[in-house]
PDB file of N, CA and C in Angstrom:
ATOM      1  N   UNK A   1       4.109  16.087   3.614  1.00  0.00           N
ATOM      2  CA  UNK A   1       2.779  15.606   3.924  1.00  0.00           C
ATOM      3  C   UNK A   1       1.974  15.397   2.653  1.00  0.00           C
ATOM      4  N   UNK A   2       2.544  16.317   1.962  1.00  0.00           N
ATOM      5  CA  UNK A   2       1.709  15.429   0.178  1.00  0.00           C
ATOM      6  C   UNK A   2       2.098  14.457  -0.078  1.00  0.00           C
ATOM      7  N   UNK A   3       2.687  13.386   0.011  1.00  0.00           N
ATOM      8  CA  UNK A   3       2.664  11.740  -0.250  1.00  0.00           C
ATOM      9  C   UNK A   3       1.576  11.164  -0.040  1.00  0.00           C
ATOM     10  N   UNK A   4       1.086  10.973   1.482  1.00  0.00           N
ATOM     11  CA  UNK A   4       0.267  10.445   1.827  1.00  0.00           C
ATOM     12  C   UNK A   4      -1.302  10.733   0.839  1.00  0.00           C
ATOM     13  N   UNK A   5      -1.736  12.026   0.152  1.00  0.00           N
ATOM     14  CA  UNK A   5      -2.597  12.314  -0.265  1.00  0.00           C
ATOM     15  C   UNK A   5      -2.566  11.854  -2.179  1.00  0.00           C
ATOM     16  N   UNK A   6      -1.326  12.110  -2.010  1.00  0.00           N
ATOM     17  CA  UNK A   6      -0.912  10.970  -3.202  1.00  0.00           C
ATOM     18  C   UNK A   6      -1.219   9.608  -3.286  1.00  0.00           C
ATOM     19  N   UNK A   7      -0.800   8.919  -2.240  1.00  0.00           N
ATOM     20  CA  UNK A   7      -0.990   7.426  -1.841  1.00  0.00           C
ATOM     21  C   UNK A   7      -2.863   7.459  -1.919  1.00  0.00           C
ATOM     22  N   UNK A   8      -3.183   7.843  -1.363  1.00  0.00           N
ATOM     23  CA  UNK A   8      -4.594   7.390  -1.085  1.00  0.00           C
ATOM     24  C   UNK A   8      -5.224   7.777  -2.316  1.00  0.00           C
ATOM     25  N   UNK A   9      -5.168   8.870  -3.212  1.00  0.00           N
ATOM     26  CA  UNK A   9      -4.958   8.983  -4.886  1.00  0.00           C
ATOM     27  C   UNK A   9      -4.947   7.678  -5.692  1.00  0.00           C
ATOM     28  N   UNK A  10      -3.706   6.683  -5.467  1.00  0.00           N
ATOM     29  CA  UNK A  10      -3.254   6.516  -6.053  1.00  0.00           C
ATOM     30  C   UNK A  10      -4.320   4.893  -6.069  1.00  0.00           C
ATOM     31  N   UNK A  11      -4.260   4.671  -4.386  1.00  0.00           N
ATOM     32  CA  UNK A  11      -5.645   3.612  -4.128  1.00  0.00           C
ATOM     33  C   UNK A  11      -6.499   3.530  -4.509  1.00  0.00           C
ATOM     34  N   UNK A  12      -7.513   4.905  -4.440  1.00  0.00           N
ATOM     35  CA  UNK A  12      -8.668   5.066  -5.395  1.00  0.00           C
ATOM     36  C   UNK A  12      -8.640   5.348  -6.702  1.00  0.00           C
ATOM     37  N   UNK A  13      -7.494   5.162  -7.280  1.00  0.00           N
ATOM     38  CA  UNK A  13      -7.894   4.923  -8.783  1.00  0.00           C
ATOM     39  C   UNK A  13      -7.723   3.693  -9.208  1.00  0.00           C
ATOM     40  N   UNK A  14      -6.408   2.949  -8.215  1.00  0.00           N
ATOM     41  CA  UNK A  14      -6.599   1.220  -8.531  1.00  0.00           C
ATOM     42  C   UNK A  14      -7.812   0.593  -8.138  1.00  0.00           C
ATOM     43  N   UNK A  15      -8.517   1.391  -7.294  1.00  0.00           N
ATOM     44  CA  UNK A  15      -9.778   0.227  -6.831  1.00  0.00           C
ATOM     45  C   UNK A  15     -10.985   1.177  -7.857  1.00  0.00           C
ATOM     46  N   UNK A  16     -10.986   1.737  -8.199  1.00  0.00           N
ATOM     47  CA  UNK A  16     -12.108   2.509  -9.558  1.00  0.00           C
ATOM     48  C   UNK A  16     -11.936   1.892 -10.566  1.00  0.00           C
ATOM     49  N   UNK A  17     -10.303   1.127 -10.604  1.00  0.00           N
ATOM     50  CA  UNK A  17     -10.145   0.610 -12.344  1.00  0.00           C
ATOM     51  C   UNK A  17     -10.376  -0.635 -12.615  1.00  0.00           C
ATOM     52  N   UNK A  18     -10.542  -1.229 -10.566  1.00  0.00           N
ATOM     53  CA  UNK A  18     -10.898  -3.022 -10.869  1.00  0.00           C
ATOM     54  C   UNK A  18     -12.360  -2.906 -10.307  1.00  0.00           C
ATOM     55  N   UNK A  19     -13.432  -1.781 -10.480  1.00  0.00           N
ATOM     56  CA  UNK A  19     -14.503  -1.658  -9.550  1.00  0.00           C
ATOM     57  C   UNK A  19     -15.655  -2.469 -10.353  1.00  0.00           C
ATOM     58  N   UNK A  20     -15.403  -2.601 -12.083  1.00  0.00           N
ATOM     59  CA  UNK A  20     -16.118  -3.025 -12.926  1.00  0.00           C
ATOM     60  C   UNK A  20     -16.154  -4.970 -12.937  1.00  0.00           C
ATOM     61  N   UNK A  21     -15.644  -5.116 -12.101  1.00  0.00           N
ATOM     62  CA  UNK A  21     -15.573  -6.505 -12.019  1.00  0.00           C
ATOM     63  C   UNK A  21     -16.681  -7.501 -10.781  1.00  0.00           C
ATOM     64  N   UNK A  22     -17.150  -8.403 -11.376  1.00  0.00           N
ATOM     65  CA  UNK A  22     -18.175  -8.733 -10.415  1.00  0.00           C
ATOM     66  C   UNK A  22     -17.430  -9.133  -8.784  1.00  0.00           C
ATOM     67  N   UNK A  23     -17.761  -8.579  -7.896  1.00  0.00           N
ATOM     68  CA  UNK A  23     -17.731  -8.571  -6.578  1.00  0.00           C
ATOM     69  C   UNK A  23     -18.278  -9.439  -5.486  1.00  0.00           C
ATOM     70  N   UNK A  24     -18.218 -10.131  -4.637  1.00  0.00           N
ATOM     71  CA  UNK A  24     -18.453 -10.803  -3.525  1.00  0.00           C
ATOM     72  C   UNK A  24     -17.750 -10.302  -2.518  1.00  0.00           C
ATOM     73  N   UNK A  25     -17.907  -9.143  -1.398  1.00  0.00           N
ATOM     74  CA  UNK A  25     -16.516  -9.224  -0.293  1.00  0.00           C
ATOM     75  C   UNK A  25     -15.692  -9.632  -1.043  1.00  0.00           C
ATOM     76  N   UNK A  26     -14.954  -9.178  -2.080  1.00  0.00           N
ATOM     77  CA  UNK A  26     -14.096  -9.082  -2.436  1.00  0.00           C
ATOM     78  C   UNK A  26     -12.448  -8.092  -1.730  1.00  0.00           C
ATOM     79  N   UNK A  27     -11.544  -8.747  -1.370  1.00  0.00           N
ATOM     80  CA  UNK A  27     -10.571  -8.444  -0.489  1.00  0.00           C
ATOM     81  C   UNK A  27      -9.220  -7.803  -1.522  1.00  0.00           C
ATOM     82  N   UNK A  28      -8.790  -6.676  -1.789  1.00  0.00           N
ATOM     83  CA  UNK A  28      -7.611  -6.301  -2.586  1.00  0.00           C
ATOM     84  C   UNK A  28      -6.425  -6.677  -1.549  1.00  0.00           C
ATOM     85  N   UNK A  29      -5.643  -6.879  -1.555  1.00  0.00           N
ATOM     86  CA  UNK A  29      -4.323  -6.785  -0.527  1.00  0.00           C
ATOM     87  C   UNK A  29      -3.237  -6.121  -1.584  1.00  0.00           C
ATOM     88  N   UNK A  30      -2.765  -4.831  -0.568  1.00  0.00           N
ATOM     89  CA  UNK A  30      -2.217  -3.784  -1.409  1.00  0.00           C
ATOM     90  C   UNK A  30      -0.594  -3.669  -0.224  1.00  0.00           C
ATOM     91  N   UNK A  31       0.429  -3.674  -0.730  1.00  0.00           N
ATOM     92  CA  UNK A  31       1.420  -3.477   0.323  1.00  0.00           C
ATOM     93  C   UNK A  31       2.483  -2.465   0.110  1.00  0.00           C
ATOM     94  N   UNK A  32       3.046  -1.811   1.484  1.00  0.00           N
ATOM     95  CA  UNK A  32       3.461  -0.921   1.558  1.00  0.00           C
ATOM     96  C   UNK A  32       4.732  -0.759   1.853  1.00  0.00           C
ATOM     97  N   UNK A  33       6.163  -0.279   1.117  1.00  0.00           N
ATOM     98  CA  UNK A  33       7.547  -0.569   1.677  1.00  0.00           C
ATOM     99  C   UNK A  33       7.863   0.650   1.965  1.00  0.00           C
ATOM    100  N   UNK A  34       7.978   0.984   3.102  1.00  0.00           N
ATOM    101  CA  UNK A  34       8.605   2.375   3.737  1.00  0.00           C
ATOM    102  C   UNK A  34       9.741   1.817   5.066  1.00  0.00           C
ATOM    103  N   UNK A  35      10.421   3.263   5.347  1.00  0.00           N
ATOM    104  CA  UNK A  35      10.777   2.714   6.446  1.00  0.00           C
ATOM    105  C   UNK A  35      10.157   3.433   7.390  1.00  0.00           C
ATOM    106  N   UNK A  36       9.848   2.588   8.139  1.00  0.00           N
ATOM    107  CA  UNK A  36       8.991   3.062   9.729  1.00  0.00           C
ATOM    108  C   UNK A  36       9.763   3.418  10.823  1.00  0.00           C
ATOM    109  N   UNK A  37      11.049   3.835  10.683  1.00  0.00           N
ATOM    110  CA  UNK A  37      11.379   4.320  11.736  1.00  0.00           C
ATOM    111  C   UNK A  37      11.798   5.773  11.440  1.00  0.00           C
ATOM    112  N   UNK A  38      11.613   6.337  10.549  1.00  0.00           N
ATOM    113  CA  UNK A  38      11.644   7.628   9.747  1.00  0.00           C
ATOM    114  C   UNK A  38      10.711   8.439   9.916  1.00  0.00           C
ATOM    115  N   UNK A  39      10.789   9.849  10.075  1.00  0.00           N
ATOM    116  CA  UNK A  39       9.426  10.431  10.056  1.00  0.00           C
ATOM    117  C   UNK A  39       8.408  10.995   9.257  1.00  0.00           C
ATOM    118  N   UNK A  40       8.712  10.429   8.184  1.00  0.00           N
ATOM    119  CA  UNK A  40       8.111  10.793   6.861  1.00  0.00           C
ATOM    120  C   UNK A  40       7.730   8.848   6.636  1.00  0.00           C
ATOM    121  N   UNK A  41       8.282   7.786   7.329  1.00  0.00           N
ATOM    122  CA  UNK A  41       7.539   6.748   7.063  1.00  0.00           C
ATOM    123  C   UNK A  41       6.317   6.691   8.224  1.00  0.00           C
ATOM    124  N   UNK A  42       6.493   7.140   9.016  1.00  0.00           N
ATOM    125  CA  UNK A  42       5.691   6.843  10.572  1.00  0.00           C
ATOM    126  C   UNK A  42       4.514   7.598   9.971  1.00  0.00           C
ATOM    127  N   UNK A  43       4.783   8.775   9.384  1.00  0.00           N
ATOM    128  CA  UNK A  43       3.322   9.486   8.254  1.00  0.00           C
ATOM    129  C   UNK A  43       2.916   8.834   7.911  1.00  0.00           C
ATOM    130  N   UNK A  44       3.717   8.352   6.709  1.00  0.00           N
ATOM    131  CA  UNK A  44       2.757   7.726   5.354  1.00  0.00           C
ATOM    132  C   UNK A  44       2.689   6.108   5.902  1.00  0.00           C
ATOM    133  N   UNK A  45       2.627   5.812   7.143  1.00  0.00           N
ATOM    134  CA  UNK A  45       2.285   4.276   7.797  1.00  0.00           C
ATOM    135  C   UNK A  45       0.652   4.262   8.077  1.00  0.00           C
ATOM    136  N   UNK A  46       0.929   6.229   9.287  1.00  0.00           N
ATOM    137  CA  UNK A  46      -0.271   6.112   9.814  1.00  0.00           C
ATOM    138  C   UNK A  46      -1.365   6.941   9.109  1.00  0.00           C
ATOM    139  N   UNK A  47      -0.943   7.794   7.293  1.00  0.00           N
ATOM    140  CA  UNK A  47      -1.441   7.729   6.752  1.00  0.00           C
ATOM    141  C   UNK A  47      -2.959   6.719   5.943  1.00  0.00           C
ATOM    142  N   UNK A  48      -1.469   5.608   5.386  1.00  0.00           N
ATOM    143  CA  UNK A  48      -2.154   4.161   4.768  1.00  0.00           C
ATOM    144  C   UNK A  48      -3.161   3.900   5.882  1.00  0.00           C
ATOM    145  N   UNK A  49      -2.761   3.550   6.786  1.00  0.00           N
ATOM    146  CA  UNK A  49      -3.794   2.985   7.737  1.00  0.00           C
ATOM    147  C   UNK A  49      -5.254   3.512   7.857  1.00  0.00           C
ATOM    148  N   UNK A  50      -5.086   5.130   8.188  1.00  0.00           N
ATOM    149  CA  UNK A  50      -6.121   5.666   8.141  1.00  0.00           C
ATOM    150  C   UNK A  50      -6.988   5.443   6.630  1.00  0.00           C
ATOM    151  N   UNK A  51      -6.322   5.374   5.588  1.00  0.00           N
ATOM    152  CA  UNK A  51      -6.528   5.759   4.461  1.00  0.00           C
ATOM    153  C   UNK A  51      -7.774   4.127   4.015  1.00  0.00           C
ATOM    154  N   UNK A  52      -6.879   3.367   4.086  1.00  0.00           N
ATOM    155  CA  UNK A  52      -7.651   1.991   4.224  1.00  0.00           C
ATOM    156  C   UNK A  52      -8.765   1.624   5.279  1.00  0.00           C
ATOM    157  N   UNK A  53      -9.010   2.442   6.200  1.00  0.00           N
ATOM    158  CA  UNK A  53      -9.986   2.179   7.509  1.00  0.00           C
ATOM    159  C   UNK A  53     -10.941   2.668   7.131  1.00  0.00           C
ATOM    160  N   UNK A  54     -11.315   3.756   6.595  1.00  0.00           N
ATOM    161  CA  UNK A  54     -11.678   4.983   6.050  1.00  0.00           C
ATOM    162  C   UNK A  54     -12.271   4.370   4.748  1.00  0.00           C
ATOM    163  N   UNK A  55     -11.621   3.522   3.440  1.00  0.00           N
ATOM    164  CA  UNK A  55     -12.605   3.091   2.416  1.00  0.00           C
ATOM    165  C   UNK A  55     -13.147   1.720   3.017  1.00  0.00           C
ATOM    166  N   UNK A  56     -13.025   1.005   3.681  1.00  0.00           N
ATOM    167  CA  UNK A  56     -13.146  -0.087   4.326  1.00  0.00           C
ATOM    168  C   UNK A  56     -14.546   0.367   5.357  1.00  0.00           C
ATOM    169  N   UNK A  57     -14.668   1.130   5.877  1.00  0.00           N
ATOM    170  CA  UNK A  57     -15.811   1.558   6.311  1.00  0.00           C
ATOM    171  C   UNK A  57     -16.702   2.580   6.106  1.00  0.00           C
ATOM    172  N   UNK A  58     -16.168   2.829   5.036  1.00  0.00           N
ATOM    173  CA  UNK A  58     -17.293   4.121   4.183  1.00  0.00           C
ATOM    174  C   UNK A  58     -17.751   3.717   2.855  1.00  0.00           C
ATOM    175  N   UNK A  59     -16.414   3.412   2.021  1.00  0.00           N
ATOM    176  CA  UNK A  59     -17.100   3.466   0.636  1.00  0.00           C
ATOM    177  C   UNK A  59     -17.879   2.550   0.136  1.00  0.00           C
ATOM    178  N   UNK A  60     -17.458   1.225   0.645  1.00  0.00           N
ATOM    179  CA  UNK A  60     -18.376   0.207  -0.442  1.00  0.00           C
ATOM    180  C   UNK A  60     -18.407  -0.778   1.138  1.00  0.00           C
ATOM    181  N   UNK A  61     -19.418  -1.427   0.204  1.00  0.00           N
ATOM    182  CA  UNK A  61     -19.651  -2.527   1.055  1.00  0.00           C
ATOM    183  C   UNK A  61     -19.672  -4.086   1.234  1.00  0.00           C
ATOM    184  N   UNK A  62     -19.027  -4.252  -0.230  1.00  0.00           N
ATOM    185  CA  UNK A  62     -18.664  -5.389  -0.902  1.00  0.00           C
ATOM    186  C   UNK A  62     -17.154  -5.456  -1.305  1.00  0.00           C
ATOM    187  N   UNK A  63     -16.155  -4.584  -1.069  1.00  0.00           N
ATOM    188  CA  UNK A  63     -15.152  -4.551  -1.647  1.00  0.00           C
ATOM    189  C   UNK A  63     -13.998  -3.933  -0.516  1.00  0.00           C
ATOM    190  N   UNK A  64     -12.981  -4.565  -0.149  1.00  0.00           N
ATOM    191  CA  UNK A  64     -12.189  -3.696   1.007  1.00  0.00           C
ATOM    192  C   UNK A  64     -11.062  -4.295   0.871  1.00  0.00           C
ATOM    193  N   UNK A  65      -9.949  -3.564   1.469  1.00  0.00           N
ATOM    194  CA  UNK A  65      -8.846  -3.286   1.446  1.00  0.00           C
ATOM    195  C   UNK A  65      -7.788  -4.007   2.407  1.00  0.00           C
ATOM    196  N   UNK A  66      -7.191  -4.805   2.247  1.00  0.00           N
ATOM    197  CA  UNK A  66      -6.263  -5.837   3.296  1.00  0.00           C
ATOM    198  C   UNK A  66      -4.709  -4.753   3.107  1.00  0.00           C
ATOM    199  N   UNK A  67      -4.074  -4.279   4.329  1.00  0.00           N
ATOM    200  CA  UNK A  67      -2.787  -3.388   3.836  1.00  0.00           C
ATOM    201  C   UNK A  67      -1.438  -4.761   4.668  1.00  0.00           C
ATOM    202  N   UNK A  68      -1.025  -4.139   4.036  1.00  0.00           N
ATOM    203  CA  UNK A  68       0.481  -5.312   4.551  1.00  0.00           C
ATOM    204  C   UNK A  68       1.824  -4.202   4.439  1.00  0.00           C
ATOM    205  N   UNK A  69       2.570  -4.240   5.589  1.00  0.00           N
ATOM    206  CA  UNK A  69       3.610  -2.943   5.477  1.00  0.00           C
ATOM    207  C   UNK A  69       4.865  -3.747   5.761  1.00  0.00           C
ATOM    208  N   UNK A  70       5.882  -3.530   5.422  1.00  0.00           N
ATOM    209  CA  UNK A  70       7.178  -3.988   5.515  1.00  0.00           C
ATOM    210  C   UNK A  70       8.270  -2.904   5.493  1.00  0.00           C
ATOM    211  N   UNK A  71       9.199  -2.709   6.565  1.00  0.00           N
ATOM    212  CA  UNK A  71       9.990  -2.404   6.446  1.00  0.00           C
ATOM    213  C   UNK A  71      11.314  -2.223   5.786  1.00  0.00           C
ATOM    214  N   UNK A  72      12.091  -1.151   5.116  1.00  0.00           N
ATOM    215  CA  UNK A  72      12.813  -1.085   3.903  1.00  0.00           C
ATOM    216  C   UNK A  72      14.084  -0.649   4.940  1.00  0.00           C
ATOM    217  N   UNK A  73      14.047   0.500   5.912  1.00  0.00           N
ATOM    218  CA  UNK A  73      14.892   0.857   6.405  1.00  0.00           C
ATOM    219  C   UNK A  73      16.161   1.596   5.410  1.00  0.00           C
ATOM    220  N   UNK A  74      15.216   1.925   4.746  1.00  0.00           N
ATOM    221  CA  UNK A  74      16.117   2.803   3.724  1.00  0.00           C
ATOM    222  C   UNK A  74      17.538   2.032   2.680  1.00  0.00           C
ATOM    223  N   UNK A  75      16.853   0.636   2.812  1.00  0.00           N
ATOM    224  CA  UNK A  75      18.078  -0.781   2.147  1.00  0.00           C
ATOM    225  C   UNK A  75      17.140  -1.063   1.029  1.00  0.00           C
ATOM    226  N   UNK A  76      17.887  -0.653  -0.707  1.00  0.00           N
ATOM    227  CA  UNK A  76      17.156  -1.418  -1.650  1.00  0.00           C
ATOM    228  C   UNK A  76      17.209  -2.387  -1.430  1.00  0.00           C
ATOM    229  N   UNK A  77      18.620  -3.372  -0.563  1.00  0.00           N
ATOM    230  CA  UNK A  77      18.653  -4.554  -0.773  1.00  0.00           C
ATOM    231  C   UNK A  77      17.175  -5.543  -0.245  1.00  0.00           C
ATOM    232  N   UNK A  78      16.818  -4.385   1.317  1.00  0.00           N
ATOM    233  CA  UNK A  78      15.780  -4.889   1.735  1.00  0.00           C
ATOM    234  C   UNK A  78      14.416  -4.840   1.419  1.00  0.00           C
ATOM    235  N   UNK A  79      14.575  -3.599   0.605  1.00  0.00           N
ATOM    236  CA  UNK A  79      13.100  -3.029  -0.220  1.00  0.00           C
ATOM    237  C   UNK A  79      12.697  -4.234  -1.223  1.00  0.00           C
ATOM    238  N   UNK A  80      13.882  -4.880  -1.998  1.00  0.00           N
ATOM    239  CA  UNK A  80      13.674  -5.585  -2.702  1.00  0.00           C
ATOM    240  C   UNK A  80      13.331  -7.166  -1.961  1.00  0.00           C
ATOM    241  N   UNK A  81      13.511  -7.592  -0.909  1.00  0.00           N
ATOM    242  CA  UNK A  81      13.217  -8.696  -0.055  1.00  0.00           C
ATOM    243  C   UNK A  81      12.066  -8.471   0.129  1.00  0.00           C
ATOM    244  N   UNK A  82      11.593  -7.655   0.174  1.00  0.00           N
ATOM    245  CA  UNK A  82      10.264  -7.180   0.916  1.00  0.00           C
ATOM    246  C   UNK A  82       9.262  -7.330  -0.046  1.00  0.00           C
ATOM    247  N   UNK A  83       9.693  -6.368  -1.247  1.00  0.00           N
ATOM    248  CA  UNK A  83       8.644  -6.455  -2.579  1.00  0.00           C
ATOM    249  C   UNK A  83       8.295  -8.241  -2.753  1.00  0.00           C
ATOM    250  N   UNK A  84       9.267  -9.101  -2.705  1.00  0.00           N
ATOM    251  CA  UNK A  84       9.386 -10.242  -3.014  1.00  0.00           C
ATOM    252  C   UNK A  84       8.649 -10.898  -2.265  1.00  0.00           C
ATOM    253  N   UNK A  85       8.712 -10.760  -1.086  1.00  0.00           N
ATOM    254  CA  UNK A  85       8.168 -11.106   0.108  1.00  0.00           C
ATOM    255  C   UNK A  85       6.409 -10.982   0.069  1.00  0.00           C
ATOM    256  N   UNK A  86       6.075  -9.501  -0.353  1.00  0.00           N
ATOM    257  CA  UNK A  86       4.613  -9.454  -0.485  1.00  0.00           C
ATOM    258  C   UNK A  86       4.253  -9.617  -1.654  1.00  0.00           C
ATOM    259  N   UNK A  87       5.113  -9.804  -2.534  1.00  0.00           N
ATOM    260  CA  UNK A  87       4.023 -10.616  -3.693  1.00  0.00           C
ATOM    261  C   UNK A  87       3.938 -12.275  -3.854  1.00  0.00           C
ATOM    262  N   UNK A  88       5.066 -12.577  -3.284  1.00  0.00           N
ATOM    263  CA  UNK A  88       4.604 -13.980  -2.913  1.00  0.00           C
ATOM    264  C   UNK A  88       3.995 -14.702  -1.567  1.00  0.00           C
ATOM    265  N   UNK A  89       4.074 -14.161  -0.598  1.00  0.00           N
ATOM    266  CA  UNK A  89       3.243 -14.560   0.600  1.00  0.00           C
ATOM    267  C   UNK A  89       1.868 -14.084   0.444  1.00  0.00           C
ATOM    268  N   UNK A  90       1.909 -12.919   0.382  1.00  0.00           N
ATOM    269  CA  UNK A  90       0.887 -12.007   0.274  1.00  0.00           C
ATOM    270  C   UNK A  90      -0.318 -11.768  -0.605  1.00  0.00           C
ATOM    271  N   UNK A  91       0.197 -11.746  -1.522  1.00  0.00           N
ATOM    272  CA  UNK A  91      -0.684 -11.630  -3.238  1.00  0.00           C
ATOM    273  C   UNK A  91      -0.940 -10.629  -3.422  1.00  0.00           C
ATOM    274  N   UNK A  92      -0.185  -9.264  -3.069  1.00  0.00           N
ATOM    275  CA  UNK A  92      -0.737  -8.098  -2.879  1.00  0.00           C
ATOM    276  C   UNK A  92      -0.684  -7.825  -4.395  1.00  0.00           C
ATOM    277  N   UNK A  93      -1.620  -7.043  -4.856  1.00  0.00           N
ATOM    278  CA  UNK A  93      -1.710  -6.266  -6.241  1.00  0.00           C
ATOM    279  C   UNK A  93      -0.954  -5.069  -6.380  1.00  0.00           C
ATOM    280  N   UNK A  94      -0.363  -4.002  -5.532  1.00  0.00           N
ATOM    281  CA  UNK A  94      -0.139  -2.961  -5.735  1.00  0.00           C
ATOM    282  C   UNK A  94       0.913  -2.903  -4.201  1.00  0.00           C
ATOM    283  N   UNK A  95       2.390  -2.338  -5.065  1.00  0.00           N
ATOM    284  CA  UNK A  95       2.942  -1.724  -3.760  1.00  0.00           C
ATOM    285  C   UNK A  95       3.200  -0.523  -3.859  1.00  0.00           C
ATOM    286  N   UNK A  96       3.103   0.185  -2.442  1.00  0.00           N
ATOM    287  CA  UNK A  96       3.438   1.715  -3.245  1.00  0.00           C
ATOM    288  C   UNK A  96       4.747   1.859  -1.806  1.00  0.00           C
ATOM    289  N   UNK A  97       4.628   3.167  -1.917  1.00  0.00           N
ATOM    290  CA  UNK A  97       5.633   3.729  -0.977  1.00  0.00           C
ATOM    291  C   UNK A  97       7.503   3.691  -1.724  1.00  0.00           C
ATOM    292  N   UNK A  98       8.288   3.154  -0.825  1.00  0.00           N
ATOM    293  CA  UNK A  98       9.623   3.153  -1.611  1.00  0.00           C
ATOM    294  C   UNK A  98      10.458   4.959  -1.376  1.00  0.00           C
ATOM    295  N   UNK A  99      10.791   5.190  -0.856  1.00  0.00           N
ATOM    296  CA  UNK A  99      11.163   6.373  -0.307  1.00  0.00           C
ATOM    297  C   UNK A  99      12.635   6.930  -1.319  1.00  0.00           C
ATOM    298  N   UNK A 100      12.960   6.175  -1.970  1.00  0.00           N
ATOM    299  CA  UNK A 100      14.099   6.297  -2.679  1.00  0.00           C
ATOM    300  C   UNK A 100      14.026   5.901  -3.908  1.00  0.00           C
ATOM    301  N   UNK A 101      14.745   6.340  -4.822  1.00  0.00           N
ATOM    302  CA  UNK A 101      14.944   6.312  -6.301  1.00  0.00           C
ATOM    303  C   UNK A 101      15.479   4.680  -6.383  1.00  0.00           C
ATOM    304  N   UNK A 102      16.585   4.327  -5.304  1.00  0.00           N
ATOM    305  CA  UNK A 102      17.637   3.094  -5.224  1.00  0.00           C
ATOM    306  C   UNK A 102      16.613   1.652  -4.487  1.00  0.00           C
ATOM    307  N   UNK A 103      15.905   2.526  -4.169  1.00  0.00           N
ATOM    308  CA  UNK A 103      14.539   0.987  -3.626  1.00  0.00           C
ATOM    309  C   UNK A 103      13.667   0.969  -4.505  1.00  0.00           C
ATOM    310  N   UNK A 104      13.059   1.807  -5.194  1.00  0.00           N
ATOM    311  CA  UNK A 104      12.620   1.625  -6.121  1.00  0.00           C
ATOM    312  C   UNK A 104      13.149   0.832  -7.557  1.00  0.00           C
ATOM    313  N   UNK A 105      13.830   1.389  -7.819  1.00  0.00           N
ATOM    314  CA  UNK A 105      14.667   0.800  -9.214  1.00  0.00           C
ATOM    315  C   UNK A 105      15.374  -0.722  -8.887  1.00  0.00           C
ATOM    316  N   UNK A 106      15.310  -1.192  -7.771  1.00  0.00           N
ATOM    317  CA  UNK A 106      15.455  -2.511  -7.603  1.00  0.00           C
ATOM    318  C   UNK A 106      14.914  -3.146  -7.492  1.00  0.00           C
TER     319      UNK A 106
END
């Protein structure tokens, strides 16, 4: 259950480090590769979620959080489709999650 408190850590320091930049509703899209049928992904799913609802309606009011989640299913091959997937459909700035050393490093 410490991931998730990690993750949301890890959000608020990427959005503190781009906070100096002039703003309009400004939208981050941040994406997430876990696998969701795991129970340590079904956490850190309904973690993120909360985690993003939560600065999205508390902290600011000009600046919020778009999440995008993709399934890895525990396949670098697919972790890596996925990464690919949300940085080019998507435009996400930041992916986190990756449950493995072998999805990661790919």
């Amino acid at each position: 259950m410490q991931r998730p408190c990690i993750t949301f850590v890890f959000i608020s320091l990427f959005l503190v480090s781009s906070y100096g930049e002039e703003t309009d509703n400004k939208v981050t899209n941040i994406g997430a590769i876990i696998d969701v049928h795991s129970r340590i992904g079904k956490e850190e799913k309904t973690a993120l979620e909360i985690a993003v609802q939560s600065f999205n309606n508390n902290v600011s009011n000009n600046h919020k959080l778009s999440l995008y989640i993709q399934n890895s299913r525990r396949d670098p091959l697919l972790a890596a489709t996925a990464a690919k997937k949300l940085i080019e459909e998507q435009e996400v700035k930041a992916i986190i999650g990756l449950e493995t050393w072998e999805e990661a490093a790919l």
